[in-house]
N, C-alpha and C. Protein backbone atom coordinates (compact mmCIF):
# COMPACT_ATOMS: atom_id res chain seq x y z
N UNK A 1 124.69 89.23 93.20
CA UNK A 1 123.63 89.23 92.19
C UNK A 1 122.27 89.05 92.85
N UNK A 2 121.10 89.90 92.23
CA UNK A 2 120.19 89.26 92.79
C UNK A 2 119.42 88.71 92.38
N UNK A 3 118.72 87.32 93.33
CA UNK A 3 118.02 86.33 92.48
C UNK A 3 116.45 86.67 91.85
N UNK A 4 116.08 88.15 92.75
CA UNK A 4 114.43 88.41 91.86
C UNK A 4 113.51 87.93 92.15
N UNK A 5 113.02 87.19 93.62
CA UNK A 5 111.81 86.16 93.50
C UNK A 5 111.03 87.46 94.09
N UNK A 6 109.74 87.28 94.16
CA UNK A 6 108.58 87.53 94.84
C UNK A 6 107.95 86.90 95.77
N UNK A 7 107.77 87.43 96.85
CA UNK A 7 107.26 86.88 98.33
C UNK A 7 105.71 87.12 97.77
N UNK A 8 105.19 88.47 97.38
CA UNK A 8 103.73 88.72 97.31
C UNK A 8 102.55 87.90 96.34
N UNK A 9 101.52 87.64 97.21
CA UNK A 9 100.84 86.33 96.25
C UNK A 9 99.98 87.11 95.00
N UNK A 10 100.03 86.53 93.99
CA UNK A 10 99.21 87.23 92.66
C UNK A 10 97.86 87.18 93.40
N UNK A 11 97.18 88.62 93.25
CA UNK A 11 95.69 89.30 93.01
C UNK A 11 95.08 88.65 91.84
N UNK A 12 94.19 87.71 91.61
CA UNK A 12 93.56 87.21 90.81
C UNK A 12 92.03 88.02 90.94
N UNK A 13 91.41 88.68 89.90
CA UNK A 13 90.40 89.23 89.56
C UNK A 13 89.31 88.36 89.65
N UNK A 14 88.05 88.32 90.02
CA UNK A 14 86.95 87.03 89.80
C UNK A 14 85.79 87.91 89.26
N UNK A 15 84.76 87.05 88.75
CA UNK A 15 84.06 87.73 87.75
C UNK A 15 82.61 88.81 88.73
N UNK A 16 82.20 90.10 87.99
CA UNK A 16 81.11 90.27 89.25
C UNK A 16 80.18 89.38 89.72
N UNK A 17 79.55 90.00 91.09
CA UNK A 17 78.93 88.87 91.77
C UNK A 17 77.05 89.48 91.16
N UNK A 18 76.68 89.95 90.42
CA UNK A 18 75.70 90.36 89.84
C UNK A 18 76.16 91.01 88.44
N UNK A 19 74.67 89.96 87.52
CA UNK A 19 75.02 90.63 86.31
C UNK A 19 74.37 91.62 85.75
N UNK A 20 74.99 92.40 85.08
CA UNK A 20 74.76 94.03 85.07
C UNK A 20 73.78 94.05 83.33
N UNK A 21 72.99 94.84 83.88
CA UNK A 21 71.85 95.09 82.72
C UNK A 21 72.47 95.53 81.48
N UNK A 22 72.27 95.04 80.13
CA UNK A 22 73.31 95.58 79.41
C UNK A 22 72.09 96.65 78.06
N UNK A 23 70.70 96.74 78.51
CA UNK A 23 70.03 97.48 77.84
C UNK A 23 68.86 98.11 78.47
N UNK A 24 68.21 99.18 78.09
CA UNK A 24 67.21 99.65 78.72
C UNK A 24 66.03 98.67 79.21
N UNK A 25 65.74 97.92 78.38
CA UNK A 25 64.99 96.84 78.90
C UNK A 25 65.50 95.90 80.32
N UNK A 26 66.78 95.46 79.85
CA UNK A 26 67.46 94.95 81.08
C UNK A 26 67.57 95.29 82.01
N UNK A 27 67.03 96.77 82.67
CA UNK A 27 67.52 97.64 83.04
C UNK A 27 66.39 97.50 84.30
N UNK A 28 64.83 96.98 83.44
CA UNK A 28 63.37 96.79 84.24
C UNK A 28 63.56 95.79 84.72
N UNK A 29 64.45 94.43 84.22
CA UNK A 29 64.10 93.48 84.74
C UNK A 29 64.94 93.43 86.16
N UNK A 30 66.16 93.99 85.52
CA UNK A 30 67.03 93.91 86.83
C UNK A 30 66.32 94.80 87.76
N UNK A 31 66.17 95.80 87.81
CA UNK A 31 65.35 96.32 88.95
C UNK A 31 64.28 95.70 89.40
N UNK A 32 63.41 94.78 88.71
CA UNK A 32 62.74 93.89 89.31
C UNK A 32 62.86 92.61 90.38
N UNK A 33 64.26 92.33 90.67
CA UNK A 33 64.44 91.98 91.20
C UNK A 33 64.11 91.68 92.74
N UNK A 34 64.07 90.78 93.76
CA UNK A 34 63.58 91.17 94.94
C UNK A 34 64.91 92.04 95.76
N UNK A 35 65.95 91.98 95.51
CA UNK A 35 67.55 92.59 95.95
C UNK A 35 67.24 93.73 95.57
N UNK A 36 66.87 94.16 94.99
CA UNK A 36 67.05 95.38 94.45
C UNK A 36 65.70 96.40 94.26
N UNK A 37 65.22 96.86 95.72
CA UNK A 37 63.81 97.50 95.99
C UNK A 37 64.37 98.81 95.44
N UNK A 38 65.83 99.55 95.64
CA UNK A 38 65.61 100.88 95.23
C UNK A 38 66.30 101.35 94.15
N UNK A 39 66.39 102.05 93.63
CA UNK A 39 67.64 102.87 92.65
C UNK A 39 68.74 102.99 93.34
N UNK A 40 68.76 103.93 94.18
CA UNK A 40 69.33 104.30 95.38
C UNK A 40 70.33 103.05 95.99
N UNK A 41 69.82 102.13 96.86
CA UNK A 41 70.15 100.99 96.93
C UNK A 41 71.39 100.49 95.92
N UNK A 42 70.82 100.53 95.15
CA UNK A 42 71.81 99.39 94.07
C UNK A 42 72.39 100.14 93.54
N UNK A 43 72.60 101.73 93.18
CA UNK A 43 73.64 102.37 92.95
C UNK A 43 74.57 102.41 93.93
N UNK A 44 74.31 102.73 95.39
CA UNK A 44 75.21 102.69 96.46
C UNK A 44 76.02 101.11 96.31
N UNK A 45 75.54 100.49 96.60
CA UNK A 45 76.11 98.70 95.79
C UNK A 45 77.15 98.64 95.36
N UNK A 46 76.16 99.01 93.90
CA UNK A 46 77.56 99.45 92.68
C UNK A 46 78.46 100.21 92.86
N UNK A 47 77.95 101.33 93.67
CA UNK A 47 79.68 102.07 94.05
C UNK A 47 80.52 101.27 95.17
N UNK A 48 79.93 101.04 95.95
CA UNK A 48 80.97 99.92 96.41
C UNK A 48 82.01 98.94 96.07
N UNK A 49 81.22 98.51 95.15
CA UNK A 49 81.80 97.26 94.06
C UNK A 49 83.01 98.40 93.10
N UNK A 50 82.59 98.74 93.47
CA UNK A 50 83.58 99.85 91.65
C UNK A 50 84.46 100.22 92.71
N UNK A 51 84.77 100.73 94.17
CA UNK A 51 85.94 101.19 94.98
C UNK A 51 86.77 100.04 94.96
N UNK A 52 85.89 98.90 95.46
CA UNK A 52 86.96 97.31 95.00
C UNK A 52 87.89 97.06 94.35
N UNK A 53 86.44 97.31 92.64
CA UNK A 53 87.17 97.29 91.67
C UNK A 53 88.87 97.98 91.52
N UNK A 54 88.70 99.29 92.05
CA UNK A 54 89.52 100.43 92.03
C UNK A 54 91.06 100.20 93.25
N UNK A 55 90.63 99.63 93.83
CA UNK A 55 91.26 99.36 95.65
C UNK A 55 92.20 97.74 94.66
N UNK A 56 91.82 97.02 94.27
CA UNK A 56 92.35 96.16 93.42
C UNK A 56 93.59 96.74 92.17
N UNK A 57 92.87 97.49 91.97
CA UNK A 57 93.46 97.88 89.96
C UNK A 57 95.02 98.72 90.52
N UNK A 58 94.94 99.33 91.80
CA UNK A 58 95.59 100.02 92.20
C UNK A 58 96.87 99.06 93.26
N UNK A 59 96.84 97.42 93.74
CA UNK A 59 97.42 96.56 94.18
C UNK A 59 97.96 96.23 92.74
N UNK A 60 97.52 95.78 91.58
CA UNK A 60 98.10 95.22 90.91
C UNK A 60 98.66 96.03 90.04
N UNK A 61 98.69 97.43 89.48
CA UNK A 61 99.54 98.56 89.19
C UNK A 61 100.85 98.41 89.63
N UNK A 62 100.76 98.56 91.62
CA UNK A 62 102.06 98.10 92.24
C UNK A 62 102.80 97.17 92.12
N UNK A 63 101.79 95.91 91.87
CA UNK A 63 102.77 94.92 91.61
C UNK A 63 103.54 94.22 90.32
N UNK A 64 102.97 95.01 89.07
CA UNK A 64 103.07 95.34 87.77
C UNK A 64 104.56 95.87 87.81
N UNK A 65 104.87 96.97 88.22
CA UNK A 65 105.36 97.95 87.72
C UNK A 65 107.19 96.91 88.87
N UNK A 66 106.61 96.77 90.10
CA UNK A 66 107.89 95.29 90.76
C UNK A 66 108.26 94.61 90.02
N UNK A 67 107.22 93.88 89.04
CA UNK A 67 107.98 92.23 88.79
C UNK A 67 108.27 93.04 86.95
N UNK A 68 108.16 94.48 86.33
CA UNK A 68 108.85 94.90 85.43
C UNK A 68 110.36 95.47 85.94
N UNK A 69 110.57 95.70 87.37
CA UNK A 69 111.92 96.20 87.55
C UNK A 69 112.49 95.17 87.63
N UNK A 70 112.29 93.70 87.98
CA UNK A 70 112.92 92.77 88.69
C UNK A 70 112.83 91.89 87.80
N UNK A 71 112.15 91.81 86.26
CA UNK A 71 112.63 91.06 85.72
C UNK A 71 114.05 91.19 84.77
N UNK A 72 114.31 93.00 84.61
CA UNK A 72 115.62 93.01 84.03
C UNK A 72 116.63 92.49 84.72
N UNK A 73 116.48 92.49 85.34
CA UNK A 73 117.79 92.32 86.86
C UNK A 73 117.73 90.82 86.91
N UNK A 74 116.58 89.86 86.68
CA UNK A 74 116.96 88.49 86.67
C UNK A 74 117.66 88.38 85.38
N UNK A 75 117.37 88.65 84.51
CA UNK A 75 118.09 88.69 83.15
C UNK A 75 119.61 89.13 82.86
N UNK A 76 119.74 90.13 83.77
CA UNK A 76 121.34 90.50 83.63
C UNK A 76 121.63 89.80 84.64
N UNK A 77 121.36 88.88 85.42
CA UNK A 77 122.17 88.36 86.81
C UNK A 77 122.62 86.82 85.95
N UNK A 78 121.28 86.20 84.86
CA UNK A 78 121.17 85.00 84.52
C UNK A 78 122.18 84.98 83.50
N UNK A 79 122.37 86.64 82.88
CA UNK A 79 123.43 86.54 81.65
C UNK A 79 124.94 86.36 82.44
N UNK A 80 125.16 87.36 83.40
CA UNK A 80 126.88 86.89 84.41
C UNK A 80 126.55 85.66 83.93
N UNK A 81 125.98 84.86 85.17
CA UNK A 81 125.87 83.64 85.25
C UNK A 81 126.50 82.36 83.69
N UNK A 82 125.96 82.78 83.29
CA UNK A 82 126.16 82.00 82.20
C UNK A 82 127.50 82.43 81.49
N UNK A 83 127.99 83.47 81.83
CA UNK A 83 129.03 84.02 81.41
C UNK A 83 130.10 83.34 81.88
N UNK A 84 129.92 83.77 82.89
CA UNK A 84 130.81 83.05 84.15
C UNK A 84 131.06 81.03 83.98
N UNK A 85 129.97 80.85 83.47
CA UNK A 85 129.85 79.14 83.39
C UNK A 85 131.15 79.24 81.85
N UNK A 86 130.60 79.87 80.89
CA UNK A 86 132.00 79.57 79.55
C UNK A 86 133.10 80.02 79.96
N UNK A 87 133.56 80.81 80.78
CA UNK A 87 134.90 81.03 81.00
C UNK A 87 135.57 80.35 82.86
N UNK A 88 134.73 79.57 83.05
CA UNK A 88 135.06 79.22 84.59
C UNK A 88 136.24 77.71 84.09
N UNK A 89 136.44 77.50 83.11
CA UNK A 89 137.57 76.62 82.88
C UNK A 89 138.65 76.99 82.00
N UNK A 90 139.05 78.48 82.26
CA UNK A 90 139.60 79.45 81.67
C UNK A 90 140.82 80.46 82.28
N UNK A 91 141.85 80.52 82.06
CA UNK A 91 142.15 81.60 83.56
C UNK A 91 141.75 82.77 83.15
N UNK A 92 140.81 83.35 82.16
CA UNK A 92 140.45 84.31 81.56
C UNK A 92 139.84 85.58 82.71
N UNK A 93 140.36 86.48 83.20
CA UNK A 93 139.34 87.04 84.53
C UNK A 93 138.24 88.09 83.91
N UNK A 94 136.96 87.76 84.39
CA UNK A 94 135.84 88.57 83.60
C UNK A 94 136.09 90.08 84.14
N UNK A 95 136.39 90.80 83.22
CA UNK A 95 136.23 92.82 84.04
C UNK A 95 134.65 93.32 83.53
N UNK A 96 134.38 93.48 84.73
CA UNK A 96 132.90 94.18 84.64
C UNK A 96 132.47 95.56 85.37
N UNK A 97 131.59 96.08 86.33
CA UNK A 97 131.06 96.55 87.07
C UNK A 97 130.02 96.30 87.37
N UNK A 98 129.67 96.44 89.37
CA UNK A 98 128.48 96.15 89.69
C UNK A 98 128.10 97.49 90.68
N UNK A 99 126.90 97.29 91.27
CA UNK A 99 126.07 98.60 91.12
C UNK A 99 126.82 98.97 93.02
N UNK A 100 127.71 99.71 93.53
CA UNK A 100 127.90 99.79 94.68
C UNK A 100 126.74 100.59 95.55
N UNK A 101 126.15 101.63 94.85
CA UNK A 101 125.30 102.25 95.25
C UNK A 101 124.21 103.04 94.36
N UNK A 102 122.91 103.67 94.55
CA UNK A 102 122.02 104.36 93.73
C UNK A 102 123.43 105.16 92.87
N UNK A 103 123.32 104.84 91.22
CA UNK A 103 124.15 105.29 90.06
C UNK A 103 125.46 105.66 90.50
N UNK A 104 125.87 104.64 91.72
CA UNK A 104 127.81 104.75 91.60
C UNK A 104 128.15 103.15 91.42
N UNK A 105 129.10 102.64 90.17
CA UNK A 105 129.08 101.59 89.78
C UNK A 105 131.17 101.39 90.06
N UNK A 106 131.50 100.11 90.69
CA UNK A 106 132.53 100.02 90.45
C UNK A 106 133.42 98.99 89.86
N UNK A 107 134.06 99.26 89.17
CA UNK A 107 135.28 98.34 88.67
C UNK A 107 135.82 97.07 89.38
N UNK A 108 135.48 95.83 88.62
CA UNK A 108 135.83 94.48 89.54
C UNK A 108 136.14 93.75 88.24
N UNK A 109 137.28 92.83 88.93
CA UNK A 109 137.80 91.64 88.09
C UNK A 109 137.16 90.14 88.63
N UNK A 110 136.74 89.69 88.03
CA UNK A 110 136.48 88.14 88.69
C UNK A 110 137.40 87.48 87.76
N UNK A 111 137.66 86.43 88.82
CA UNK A 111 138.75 85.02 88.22
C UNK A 111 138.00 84.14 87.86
N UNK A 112 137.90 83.16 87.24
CA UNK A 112 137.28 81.87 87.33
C UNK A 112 136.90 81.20 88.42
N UNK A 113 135.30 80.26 87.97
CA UNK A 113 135.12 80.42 89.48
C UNK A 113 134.18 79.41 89.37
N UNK A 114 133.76 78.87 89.62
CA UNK A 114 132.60 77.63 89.67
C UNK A 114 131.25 77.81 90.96
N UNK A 115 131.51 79.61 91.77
CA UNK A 115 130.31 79.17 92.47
C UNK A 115 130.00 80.99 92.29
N UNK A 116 128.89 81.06 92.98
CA UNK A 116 128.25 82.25 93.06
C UNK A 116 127.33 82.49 94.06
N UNK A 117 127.36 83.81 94.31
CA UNK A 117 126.03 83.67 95.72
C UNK A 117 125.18 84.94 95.24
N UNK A 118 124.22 84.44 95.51
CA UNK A 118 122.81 84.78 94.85
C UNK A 118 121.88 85.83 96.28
N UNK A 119 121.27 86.86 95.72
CA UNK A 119 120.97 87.33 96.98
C UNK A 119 119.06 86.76 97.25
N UNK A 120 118.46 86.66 98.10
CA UNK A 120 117.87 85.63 98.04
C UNK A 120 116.12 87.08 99.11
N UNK A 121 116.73 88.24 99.51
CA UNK A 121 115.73 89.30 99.84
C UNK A 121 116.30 89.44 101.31
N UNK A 122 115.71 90.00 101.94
CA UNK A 122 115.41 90.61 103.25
C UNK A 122 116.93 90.33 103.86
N UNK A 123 118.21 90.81 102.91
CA UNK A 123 119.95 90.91 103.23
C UNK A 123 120.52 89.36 103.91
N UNK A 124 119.75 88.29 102.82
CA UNK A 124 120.07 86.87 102.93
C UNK A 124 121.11 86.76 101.64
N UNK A 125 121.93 85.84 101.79
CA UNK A 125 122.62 85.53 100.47
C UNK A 125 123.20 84.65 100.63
N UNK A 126 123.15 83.65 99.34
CA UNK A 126 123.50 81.97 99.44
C UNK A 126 124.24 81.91 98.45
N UNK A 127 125.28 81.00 98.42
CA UNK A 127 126.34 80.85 97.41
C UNK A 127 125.52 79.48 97.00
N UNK A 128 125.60 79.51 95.52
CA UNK A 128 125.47 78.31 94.55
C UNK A 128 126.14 78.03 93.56
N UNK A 129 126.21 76.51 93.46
CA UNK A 129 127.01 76.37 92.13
C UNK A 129 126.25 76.94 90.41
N UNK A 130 127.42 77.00 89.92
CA UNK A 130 127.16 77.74 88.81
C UNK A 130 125.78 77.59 87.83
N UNK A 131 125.94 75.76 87.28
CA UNK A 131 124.35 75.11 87.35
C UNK A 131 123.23 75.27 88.23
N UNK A 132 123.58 75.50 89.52
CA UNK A 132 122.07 75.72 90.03
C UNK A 132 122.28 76.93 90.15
N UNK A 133 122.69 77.69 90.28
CA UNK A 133 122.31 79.23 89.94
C UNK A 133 121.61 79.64 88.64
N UNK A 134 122.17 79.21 87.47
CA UNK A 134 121.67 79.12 86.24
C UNK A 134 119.76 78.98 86.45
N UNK A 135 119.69 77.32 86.62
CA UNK A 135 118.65 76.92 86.85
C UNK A 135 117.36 77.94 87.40
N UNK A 136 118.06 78.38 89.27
CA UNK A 136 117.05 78.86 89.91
C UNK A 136 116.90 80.14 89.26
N UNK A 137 117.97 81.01 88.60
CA UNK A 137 117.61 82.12 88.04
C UNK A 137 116.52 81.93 86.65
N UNK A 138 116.85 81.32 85.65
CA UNK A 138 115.79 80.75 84.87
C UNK A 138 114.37 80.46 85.52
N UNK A 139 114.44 79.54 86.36
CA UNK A 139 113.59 79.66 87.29
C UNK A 139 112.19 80.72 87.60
N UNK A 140 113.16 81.48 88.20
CA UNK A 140 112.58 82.52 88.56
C UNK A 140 111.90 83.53 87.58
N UNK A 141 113.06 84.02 86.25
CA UNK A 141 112.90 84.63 85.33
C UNK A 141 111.57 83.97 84.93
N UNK A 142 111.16 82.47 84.77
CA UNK A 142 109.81 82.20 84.04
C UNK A 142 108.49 82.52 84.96
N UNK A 143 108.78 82.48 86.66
CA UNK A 143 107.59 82.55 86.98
C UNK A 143 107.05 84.33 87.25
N UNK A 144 108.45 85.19 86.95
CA UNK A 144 108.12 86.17 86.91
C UNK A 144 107.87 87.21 85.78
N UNK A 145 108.02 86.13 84.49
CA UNK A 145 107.62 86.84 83.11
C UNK A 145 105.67 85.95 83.11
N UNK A 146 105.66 85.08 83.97
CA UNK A 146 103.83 84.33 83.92
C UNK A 146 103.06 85.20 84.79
N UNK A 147 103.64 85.68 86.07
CA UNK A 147 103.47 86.78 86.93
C UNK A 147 102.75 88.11 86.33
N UNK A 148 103.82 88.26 85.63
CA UNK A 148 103.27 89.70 84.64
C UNK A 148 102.19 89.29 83.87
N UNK A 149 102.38 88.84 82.89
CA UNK A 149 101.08 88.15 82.18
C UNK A 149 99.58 87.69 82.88
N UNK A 150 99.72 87.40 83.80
CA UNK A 150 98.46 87.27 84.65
C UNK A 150 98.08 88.06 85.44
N UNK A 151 98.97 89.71 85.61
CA UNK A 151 99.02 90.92 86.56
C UNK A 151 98.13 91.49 85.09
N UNK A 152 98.32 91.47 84.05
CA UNK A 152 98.21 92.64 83.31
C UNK A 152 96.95 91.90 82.33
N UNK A 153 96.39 90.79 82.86
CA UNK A 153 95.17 89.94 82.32
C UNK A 153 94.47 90.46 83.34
N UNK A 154 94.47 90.70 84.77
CA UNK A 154 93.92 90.51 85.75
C UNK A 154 93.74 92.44 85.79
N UNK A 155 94.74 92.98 85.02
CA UNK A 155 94.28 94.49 85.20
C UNK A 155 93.16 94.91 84.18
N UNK A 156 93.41 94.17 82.55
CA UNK A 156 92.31 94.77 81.89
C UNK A 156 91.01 93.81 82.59
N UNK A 157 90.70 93.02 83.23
CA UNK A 157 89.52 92.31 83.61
C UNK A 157 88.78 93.54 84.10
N UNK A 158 89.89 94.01 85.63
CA UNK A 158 89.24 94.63 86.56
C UNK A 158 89.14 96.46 85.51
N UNK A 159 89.99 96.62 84.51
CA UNK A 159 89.42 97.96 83.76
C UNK A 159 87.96 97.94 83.12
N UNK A 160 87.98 96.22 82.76
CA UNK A 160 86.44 96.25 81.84
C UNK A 160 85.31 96.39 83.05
N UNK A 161 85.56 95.87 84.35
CA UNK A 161 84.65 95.21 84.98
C UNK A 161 84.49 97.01 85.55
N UNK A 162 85.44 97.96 86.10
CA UNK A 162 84.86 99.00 85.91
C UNK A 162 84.21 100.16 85.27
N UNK A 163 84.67 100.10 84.14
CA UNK A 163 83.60 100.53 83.04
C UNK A 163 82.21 99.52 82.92
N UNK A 164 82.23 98.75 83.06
CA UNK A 164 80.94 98.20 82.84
C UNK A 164 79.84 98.47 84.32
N UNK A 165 80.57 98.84 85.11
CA UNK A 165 80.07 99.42 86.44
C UNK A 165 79.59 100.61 86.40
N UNK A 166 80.46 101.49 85.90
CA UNK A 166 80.33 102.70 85.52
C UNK A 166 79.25 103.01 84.63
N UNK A 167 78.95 102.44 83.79
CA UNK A 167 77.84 102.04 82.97
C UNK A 167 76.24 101.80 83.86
N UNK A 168 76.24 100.66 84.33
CA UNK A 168 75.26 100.17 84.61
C UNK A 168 74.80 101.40 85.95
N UNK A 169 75.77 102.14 86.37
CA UNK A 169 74.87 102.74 87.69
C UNK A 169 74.38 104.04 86.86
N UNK A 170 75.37 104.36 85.51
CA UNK A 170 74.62 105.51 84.94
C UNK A 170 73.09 105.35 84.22
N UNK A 171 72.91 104.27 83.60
CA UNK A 171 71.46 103.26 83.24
C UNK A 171 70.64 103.15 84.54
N UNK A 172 71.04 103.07 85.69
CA UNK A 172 69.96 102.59 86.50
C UNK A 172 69.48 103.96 87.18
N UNK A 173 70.45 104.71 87.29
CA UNK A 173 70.28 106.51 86.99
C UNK A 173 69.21 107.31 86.19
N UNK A 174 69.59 107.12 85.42
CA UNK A 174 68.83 107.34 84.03
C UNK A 174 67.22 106.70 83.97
N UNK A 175 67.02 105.31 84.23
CA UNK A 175 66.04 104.64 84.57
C UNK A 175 65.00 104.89 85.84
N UNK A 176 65.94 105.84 86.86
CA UNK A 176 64.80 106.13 87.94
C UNK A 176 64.55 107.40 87.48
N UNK A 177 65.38 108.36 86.83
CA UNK A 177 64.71 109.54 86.88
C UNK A 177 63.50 109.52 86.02
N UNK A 178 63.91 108.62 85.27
CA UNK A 178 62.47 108.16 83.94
C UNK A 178 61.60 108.14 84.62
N UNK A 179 61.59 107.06 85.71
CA UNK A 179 60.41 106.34 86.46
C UNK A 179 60.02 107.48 87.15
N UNK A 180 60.74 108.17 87.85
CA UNK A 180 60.53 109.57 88.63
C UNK A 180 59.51 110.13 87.88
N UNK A 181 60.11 111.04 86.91
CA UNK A 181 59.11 111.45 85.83
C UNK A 181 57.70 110.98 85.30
N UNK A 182 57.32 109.76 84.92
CA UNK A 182 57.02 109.14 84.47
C UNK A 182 55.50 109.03 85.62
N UNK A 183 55.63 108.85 87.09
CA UNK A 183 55.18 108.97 88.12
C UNK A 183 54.22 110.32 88.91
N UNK A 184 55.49 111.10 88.18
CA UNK A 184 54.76 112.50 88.45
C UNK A 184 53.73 113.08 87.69
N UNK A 185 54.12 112.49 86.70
CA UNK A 185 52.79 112.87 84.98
C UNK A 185 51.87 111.73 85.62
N UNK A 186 52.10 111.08 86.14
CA UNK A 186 50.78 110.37 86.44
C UNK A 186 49.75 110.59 87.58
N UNK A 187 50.67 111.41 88.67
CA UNK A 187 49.81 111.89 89.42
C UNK A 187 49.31 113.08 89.35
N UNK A 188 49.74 114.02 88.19
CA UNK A 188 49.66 115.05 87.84
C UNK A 188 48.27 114.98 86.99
N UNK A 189 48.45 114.47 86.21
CA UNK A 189 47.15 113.73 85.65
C UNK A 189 46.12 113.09 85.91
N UNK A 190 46.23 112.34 87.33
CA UNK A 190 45.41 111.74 88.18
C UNK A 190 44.59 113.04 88.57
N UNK A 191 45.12 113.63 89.24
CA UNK A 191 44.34 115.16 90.06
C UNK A 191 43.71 116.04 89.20
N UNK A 192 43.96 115.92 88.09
CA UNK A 192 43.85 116.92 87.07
C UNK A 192 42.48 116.07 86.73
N UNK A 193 42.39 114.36 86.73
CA UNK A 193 41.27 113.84 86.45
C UNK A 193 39.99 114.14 87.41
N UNK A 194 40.54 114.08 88.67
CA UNK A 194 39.61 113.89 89.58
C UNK A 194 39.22 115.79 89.81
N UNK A 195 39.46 116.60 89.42
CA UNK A 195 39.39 118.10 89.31
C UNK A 195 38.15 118.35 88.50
N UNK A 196 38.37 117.67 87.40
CA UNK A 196 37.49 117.75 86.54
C UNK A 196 35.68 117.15 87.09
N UNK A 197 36.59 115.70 87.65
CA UNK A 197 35.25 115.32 87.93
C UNK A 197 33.98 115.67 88.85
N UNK A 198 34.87 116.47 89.76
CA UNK A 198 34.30 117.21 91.14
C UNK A 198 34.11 118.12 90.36
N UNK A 199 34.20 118.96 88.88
CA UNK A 199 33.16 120.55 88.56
C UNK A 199 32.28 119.28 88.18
């Protein structure tokens, strides 16, 4: 049977390290900043931050999609188990099948039995009694149903935190070409003043 743990440490998401303009106005102040002399600049930034974002979302996908294969498998190992505990003072012999290879399954009788060995990863395997097998499989089953729950908290964080990235470099986008614009009518107008004044 196998026992299901995880060696790999949970990816915990943390919040960005700059907060992102959330209106056109916000948009002046944050660029006012002394960090932040260019458009340019702080879009390159932000794309950085958003590959992170992305280089992250894509670790915890992987490790999502592990501790969903491995929690059925603690569940059917924890159900034997317990199976095995009501009939181990029984001469009752359990007939089942277990998995010999990728979808070839074979035919086995177990007798009554008071111990079990648990496979433990990297082709280790420890025999335990029936209670602590129980236990460590429970065990396990809880820290890998909290696992998920904090994989899939930690994925919509890093989904919001890239859309909101995605956002703010299209605003600060948007905000230089303004300023761009905005710059050119003024020198356009400048010359156009001083044209006049020289007839």
């Amino acid at each position: 049977m196998s026992m299901g743990t995880s060696s790999s440490p949970t990816c915990h998401a943390s919040p960005s390290p700059c907060c992102p303009p959330r209106s056109q106005e916000d948009v002046d102040t944050f660029m006012g900043k002394e960090d932040n002399a260019s458009a340019q600049d702080v879009i390159k930034r932000l794309d950085e931050q958003l590959n992170k974002y992305k280089f992250m979302e894509v670790h915890l996908q992987a490790r999502r999609k592990k501790l969903k294969s491995q929690i059925p498998d603690i569940k059917s190992s924890l159900q034997i188990v317990k199976e095995m505990k009501t009939r181990k003072d029984t001469s009752e012999v359990i007939e089942t099948r277990f998995l010999l290879s990728d979808q070839v399954y074979m035919q086995a009788n177990i007798p009554p039995t008071d111990r079990v060995c648990l496979w433990l990863g990297a082709n280790v395997m420890l025999e335990y009694g029936l209670e602590d097998a129980e236990g460590l499989l429970s065990k396990n089953l809880g820290n890998a149903t909290k696992n998920l729950t904090q994989v899939e908290h930690d994925l919509d964080f890093l989904r919001n935190q890239c859309t909101t990235t995605e956002v703010t470099m299209a605003r600060i986008y948007n905000w230089d070409v303004k300023r761009r614009r905005a710059q050119k009518a003024a020198a356009e107008d400048k010359s156009k003043g001083q044209g006049k004044e020289e007839k």
